[in-house]
C-alpha atoms as a PDB file:
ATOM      1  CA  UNK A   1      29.534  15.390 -52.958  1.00  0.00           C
ATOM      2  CA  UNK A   2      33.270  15.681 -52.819  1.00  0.00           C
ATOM      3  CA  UNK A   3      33.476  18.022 -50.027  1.00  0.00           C
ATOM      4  CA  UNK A   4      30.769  16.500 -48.221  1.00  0.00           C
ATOM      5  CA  UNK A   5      32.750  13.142 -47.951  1.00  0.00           C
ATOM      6  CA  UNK A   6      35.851  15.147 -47.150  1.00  0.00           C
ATOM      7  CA  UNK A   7      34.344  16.704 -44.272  1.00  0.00           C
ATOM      8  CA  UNK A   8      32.859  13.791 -42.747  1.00  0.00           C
ATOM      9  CA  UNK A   9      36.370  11.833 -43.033  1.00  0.00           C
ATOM     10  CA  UNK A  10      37.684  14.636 -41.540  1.00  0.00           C
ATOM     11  CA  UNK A  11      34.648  14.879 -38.687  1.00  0.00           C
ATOM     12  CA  UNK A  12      35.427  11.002 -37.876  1.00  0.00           C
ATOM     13  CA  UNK A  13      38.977  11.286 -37.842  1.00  0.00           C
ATOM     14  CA  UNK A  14      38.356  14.351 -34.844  1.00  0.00           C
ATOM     15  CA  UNK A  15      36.055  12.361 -33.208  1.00  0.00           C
ATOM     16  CA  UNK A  16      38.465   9.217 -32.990  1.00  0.00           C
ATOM     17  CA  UNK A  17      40.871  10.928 -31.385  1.00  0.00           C
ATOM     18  CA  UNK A  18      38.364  13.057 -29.065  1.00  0.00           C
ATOM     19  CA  UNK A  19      37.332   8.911 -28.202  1.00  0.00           C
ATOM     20  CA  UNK A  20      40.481   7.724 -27.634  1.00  0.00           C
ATOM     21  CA  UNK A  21      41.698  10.757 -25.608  1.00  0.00           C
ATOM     22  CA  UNK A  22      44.504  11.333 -27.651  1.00  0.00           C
ATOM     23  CA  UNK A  23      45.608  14.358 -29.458  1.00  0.00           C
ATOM     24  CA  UNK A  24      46.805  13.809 -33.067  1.00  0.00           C
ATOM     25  CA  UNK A  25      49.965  15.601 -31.857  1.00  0.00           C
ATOM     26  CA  UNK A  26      50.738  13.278 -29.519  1.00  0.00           C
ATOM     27  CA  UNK A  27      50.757  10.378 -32.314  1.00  0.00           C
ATOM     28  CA  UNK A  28      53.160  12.313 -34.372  1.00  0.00           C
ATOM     29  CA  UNK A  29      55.391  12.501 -31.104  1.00  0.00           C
ATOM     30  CA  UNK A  30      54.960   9.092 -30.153  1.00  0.00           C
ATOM     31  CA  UNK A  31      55.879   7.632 -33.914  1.00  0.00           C
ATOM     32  CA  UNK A  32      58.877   9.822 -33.481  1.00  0.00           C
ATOM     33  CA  UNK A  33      60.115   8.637 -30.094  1.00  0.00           C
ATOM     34  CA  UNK A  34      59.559   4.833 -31.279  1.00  0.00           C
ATOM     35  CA  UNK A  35      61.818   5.676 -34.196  1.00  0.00           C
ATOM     36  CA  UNK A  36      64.682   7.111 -32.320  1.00  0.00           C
ATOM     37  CA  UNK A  37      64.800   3.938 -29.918  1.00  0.00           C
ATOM     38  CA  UNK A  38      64.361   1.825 -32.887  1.00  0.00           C
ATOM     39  CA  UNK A  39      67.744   3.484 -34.544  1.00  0.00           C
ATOM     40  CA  UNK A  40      69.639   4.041 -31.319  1.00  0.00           C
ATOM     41  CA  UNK A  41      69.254   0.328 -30.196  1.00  0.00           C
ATOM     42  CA  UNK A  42      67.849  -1.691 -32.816  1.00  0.00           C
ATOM     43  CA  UNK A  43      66.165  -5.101 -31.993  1.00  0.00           C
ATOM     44  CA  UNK A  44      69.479  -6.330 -30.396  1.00  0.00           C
ATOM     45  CA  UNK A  45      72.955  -4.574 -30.317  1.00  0.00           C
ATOM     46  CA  UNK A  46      76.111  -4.980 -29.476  1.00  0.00           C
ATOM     47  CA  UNK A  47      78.675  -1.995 -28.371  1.00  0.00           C
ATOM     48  CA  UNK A  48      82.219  -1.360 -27.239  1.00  0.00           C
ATOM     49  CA  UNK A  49      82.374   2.246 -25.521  1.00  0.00           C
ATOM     50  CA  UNK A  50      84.823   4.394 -23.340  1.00  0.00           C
ATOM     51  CA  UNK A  51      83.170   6.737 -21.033  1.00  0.00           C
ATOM     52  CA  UNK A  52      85.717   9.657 -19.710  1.00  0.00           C
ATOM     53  CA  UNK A  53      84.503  11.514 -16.364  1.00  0.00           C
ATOM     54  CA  UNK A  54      85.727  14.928 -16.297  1.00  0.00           C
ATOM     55  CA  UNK A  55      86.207  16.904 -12.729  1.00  0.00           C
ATOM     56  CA  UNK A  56      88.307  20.041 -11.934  1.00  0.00           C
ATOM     57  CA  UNK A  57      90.867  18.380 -10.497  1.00  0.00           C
ATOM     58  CA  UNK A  58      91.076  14.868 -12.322  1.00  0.00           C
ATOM     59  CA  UNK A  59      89.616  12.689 -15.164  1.00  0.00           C
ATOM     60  CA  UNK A  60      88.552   9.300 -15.149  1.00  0.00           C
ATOM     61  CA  UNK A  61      88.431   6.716 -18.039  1.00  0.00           C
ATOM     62  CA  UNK A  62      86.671   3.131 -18.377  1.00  0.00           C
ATOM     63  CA  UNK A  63      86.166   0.630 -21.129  1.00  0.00           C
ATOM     64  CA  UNK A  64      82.936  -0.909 -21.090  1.00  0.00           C
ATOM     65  CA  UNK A  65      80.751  -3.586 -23.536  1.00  0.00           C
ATOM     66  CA  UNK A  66      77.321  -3.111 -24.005  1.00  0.00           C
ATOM     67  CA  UNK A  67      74.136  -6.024 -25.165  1.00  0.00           C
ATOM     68  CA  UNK A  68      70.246  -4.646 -25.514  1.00  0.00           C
ATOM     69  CA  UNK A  69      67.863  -7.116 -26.979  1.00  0.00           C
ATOM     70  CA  UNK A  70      64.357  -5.314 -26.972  1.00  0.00           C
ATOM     71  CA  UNK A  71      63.643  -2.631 -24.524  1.00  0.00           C
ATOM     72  CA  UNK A  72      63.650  -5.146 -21.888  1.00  0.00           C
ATOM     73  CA  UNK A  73      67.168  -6.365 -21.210  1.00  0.00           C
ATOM     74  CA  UNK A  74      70.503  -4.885 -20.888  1.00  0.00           C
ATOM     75  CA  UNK A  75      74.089  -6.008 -19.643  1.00  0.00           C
ATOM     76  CA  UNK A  76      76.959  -3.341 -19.193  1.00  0.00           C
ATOM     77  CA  UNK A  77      80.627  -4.744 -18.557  1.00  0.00           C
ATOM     78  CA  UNK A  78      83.356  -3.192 -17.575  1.00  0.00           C
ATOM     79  CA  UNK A  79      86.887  -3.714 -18.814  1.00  0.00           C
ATOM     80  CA  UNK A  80      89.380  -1.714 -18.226  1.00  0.00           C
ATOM     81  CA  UNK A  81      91.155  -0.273 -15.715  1.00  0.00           C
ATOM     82  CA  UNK A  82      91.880  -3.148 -13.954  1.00  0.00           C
ATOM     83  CA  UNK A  83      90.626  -2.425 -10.639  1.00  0.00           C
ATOM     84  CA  UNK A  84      87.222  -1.917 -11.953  1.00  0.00           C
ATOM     85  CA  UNK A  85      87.518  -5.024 -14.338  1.00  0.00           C
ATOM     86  CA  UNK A  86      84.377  -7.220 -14.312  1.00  0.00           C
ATOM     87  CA  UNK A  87      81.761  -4.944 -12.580  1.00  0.00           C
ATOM     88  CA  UNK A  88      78.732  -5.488 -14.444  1.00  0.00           C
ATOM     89  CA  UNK A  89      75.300  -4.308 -14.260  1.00  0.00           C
ATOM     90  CA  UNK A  90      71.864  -6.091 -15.767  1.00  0.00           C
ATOM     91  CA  UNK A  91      68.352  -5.243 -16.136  1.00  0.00           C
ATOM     92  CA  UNK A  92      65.526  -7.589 -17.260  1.00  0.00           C
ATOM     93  CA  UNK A  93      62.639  -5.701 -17.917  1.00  0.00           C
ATOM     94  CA  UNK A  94      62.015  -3.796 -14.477  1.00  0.00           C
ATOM     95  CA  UNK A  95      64.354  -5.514 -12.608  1.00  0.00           C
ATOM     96  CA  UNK A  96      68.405  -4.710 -12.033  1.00  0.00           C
ATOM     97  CA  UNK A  97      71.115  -5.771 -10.761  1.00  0.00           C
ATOM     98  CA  UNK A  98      74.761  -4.913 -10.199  1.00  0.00           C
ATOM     99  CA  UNK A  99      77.481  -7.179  -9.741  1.00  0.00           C
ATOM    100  CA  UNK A 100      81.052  -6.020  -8.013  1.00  0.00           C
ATOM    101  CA  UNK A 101      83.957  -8.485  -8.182  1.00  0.00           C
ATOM    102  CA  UNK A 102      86.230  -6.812  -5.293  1.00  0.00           C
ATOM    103  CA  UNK A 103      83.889  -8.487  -3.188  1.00  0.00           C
ATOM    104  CA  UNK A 104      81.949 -10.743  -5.489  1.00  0.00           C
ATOM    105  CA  UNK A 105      78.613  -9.683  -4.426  1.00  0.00           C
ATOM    106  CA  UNK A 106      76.017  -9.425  -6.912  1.00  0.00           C
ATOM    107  CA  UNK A 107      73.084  -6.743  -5.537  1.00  0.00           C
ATOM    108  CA  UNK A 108      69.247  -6.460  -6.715  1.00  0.00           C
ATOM    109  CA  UNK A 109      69.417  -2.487  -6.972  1.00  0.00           C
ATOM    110  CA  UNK A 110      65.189  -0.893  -5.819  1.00  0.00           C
ATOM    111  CA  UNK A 111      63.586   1.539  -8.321  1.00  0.00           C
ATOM    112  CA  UNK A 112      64.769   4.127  -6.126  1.00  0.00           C
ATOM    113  CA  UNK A 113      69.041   3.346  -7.492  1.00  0.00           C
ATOM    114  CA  UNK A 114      67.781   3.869 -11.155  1.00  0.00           C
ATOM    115  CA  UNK A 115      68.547   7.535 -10.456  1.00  0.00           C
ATOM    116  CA  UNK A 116      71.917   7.329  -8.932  1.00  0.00           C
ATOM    117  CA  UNK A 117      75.183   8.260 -10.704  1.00  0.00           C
ATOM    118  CA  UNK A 118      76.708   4.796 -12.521  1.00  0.00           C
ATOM    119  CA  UNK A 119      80.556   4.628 -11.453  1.00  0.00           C
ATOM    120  CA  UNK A 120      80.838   7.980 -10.381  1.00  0.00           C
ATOM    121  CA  UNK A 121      79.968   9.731 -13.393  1.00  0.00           C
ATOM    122  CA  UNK A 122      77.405  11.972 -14.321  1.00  0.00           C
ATOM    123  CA  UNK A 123      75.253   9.220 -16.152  1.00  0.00           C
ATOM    124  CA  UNK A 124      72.403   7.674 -13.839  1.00  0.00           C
ATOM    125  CA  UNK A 125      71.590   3.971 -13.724  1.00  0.00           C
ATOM    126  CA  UNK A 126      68.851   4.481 -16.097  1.00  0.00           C
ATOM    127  CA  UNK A 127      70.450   6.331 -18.462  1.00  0.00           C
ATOM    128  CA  UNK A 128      72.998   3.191 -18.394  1.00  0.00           C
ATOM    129  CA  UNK A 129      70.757   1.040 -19.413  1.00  0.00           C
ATOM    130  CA  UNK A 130      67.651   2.685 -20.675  1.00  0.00           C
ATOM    131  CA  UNK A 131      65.413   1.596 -18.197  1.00  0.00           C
ATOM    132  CA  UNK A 132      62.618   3.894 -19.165  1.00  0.00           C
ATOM    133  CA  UNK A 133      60.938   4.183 -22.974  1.00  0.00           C
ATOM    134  CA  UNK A 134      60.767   7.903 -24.154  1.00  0.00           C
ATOM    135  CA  UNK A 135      57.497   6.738 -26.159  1.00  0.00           C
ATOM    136  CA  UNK A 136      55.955   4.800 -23.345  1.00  0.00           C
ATOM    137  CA  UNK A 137      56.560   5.913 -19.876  1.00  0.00           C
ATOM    138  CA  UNK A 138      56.049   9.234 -20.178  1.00  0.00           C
ATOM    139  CA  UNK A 139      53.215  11.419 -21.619  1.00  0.00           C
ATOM    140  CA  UNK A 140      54.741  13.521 -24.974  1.00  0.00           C
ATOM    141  CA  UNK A 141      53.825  16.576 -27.290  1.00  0.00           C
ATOM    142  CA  UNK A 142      55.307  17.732 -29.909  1.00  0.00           C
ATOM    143  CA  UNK A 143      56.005  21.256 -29.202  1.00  0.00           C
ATOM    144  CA  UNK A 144      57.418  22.113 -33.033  1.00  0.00           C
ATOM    145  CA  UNK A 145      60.450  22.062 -34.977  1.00  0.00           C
ATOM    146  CA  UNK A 146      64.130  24.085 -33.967  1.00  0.00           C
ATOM    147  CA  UNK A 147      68.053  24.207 -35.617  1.00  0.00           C
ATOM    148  CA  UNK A 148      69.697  22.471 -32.944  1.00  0.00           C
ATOM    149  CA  UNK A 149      74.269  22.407 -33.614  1.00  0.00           C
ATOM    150  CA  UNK A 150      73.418  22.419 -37.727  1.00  0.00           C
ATOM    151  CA  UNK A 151      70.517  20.011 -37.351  1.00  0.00           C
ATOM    152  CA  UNK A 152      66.924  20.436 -38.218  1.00  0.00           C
ATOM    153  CA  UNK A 153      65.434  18.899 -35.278  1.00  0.00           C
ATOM    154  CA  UNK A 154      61.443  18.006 -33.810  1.00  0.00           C
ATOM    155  CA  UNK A 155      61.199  19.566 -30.394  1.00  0.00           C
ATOM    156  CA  UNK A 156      59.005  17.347 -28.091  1.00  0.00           C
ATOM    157  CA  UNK A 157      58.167  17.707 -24.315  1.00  0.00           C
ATOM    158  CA  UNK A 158      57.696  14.489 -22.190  1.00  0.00           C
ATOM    159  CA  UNK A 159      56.474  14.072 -18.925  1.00  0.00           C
ATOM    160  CA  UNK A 160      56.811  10.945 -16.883  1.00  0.00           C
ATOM    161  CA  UNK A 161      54.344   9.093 -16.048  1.00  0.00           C
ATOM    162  CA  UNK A 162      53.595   8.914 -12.168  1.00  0.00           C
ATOM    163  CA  UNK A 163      55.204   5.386 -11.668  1.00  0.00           C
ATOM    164  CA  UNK A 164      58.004   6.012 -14.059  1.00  0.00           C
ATOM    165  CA  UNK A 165      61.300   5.652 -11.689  1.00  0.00           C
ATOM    166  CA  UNK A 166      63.089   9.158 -12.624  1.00  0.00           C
ATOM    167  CA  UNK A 167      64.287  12.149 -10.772  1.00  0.00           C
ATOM    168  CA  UNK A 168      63.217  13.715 -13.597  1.00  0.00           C
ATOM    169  CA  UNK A 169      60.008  16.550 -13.600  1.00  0.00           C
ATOM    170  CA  UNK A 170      60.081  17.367 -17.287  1.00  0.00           C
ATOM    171  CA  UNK A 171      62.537  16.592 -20.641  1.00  0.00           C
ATOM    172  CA  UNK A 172      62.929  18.358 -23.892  1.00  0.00           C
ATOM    173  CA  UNK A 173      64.181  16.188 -26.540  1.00  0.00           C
ATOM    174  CA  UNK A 174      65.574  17.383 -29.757  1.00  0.00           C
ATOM    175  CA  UNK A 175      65.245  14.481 -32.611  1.00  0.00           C
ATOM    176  CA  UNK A 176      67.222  15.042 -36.063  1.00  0.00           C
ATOM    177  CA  UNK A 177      64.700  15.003 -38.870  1.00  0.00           C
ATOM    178  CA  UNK A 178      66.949  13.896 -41.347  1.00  0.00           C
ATOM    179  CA  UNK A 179      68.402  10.753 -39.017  1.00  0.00           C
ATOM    180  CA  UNK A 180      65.573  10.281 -36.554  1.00  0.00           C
ATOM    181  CA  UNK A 181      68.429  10.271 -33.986  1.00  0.00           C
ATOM    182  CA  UNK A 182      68.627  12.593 -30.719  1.00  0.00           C
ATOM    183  CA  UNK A 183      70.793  15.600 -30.991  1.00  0.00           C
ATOM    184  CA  UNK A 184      70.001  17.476 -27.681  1.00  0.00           C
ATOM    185  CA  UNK A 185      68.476  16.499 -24.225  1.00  0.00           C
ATOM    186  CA  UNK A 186      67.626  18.663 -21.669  1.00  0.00           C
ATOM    187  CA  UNK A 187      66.387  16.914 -18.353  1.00  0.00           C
ATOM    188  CA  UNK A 188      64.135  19.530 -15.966  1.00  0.00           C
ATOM    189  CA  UNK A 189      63.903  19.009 -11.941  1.00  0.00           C
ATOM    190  CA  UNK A 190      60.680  19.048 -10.172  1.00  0.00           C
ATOM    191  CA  UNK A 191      61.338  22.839  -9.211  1.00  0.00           C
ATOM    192  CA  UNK A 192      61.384  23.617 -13.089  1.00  0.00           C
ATOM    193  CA  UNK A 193      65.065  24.219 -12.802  1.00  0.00           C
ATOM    194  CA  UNK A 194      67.555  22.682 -15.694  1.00  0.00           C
ATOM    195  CA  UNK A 195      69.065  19.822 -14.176  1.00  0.00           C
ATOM    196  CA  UNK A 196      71.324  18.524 -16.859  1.00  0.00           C
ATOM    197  CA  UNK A 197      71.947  18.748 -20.481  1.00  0.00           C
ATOM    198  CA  UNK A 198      72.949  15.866 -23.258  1.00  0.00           C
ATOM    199  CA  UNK A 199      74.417  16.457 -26.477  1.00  0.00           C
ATOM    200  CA  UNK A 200      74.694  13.726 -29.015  1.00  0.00           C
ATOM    201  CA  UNK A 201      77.659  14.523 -31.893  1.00  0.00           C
ATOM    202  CA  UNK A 202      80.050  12.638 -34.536  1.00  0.00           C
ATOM    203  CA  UNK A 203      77.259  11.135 -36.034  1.00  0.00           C
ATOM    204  CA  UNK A 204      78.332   8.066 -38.380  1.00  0.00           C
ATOM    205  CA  UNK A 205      77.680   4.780 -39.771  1.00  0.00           C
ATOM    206  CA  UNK A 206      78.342   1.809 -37.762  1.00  0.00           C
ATOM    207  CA  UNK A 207      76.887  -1.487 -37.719  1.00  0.00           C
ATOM    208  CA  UNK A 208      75.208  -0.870 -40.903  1.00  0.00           C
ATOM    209  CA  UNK A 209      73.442   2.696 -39.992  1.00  0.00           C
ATOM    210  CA  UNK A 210      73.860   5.795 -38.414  1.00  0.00           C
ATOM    211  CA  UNK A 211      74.341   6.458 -34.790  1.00  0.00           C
ATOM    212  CA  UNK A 212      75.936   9.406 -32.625  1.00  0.00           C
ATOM    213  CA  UNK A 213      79.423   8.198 -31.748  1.00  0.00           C
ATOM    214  CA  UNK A 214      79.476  10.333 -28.450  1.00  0.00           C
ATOM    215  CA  UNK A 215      77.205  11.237 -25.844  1.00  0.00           C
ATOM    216  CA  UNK A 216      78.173  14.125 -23.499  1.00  0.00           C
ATOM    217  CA  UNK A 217      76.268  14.646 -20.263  1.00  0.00           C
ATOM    218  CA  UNK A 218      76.976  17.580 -18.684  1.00  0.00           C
ATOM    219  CA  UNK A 219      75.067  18.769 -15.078  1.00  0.00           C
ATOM    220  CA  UNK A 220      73.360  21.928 -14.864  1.00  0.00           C
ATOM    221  CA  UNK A 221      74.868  23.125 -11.841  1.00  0.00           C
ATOM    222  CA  UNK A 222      78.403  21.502 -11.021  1.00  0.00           C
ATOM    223  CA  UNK A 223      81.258  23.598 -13.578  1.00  0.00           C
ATOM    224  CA  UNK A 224      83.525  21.542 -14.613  1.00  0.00           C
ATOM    225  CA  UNK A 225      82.210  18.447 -14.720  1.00  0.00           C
ATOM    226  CA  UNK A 226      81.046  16.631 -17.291  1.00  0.00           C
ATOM    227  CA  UNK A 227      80.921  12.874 -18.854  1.00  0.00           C
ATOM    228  CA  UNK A 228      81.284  11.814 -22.512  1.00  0.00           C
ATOM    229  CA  UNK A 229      80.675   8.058 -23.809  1.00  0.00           C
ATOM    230  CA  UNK A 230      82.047   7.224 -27.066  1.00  0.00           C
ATOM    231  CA  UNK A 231      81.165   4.116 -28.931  1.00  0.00           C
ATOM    232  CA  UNK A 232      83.998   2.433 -31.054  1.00  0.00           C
ATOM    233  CA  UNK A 233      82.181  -0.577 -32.553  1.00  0.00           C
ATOM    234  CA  UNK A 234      78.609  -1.079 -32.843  1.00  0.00           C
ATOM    235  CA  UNK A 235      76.687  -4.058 -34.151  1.00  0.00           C
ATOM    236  CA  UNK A 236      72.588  -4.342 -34.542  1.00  0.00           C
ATOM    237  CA  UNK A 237      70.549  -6.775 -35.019  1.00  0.00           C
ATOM    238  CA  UNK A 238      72.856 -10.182 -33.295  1.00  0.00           C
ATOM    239  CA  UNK A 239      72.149 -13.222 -32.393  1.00  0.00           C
ATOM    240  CA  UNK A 240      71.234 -13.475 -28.534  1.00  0.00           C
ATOM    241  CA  UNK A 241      68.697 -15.002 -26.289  1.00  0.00           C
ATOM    242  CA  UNK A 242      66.730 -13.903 -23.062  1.00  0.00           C
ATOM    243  CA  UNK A 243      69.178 -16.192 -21.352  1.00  0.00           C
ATOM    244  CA  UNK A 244      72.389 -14.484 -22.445  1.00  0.00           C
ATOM    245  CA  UNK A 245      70.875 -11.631 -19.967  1.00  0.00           C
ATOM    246  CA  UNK A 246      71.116 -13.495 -16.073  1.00  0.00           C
ATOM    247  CA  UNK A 247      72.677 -13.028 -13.016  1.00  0.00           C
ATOM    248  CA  UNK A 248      74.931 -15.819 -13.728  1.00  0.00           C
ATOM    249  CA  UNK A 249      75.723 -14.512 -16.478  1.00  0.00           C
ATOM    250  CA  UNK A 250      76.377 -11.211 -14.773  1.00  0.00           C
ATOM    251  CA  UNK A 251      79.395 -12.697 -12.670  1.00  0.00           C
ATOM    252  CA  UNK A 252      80.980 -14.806 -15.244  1.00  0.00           C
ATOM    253  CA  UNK A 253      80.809 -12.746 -18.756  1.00  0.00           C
ATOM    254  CA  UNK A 254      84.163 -11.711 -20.378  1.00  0.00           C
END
């Protein structure tokens, strides 16, 4: 009786996933995914970064403060050098903006500026402000398990979704199984061809748990150049409101 009650758990366990059209991989991937946003962002943070852009013949340095709250809204600012003091740049849920004080004009940026490079460097507007979900707006398998720079890692393929605003064909992420954080990205063009490559290092605790203190981007076919964000400070979990995150906010934060 035993094995007849193990097989028919079993048999409707198949057949609710053969219903739902989703393969019990794809759970395990998705669980994952929801995980790693959950620990990079939290339900809000708050984050003080420098991001360095590297060229052959010069490099390029910014200070910059950070606010999530949810997936849905994000506010970058800018604050040092000087002359690039005060640009900002805001999303609320699919909608962004971008606000530049040389000529105090604040701009509602089309789905079609998510992919373009954020103050020259080799980060994309998205990747700014982490327009799209890993776990929702693209379809994801897990492909198996890999030792990724000392880390035992999950290896999952995702695929956006048709509507999902990326230049993006095809990404292999590489999640640490001890921290549930990302260790490796690698972001594939719609020719198959490696288009860039992240690498997330210096993990520690800040805020109360551990993130990756630096972020390197590096493009697949441009030597020399690369882009590394560093966070200094981090806090999680703060006390903000949906109205903290609006365009008049945009122009007038400090």
């Amino acid at each position: 009786m035993k094995k007849i009650k193990f097989y028919l758990r079993f048999l409707f366990i198949v057949k609710l996933f053969i219903y739902l059209g989703i393969p019990a991989e794809a759970q395990d991937s998705r669980k994952i995914l929801e995980r790693v946003e959950y620990n990079m962002r939290g339900d809000a943070s708050y984050s003080e970064m420098t991001m360095k852009t590297v060229r052959p013949r010069y490099t390029r340095e910014i200070s910059m403060k950070s606010w999530t709250l949810g997936d849905d809204y994000a506010l970058v600012y800018v604050t040092a050098p000087a002359r690039d003091k005060g640009t900002a740049t805001l999303k609320r849920g699919s909608d962004m903006w971008s606000y530049n004080p040389n000529v105090d004009r604040t701009i509602r940026m089309p789905p079609s500026m998510m992919s373009q490079s954020w103050m020259g460097s080799d980060f994309t507007n998205d990747d700014l402000v982490e327009g799209t979900s890993t776990a929702d707006d693209y379809e994801h398998r897990l492909l198996g398990e890999e030792s990724i720079n000392g880390h035992n890692c999950y290896k999952i393929e995702l695929i956006p979704h048709p509507e999902t605003p990326v230049v993006y064909d095809k990404v292999i992420y590489w999640v640490s199984k001890e921290y549930y954080l990302p260790v490796k990205v690698e972001n594939y063009d719609d020719f198959g061809g490696l288009a860039s490559t992240m690498n997330f290092r210096d993990f520690k605790t800040m805020g109360g748990r551990t993130v990756p203190a630096v972020i390197e981007m590096i493009p697949a076919d441009r030597d020399g150049h690369k882009t590394i964000i560093t966070t200094h400070k981090t806090e999680f979990d703060i006390n903000i409101s949906e109205d903290f995150f609006s365009t008049e906010n945009l122009t007038s934060i400090e």
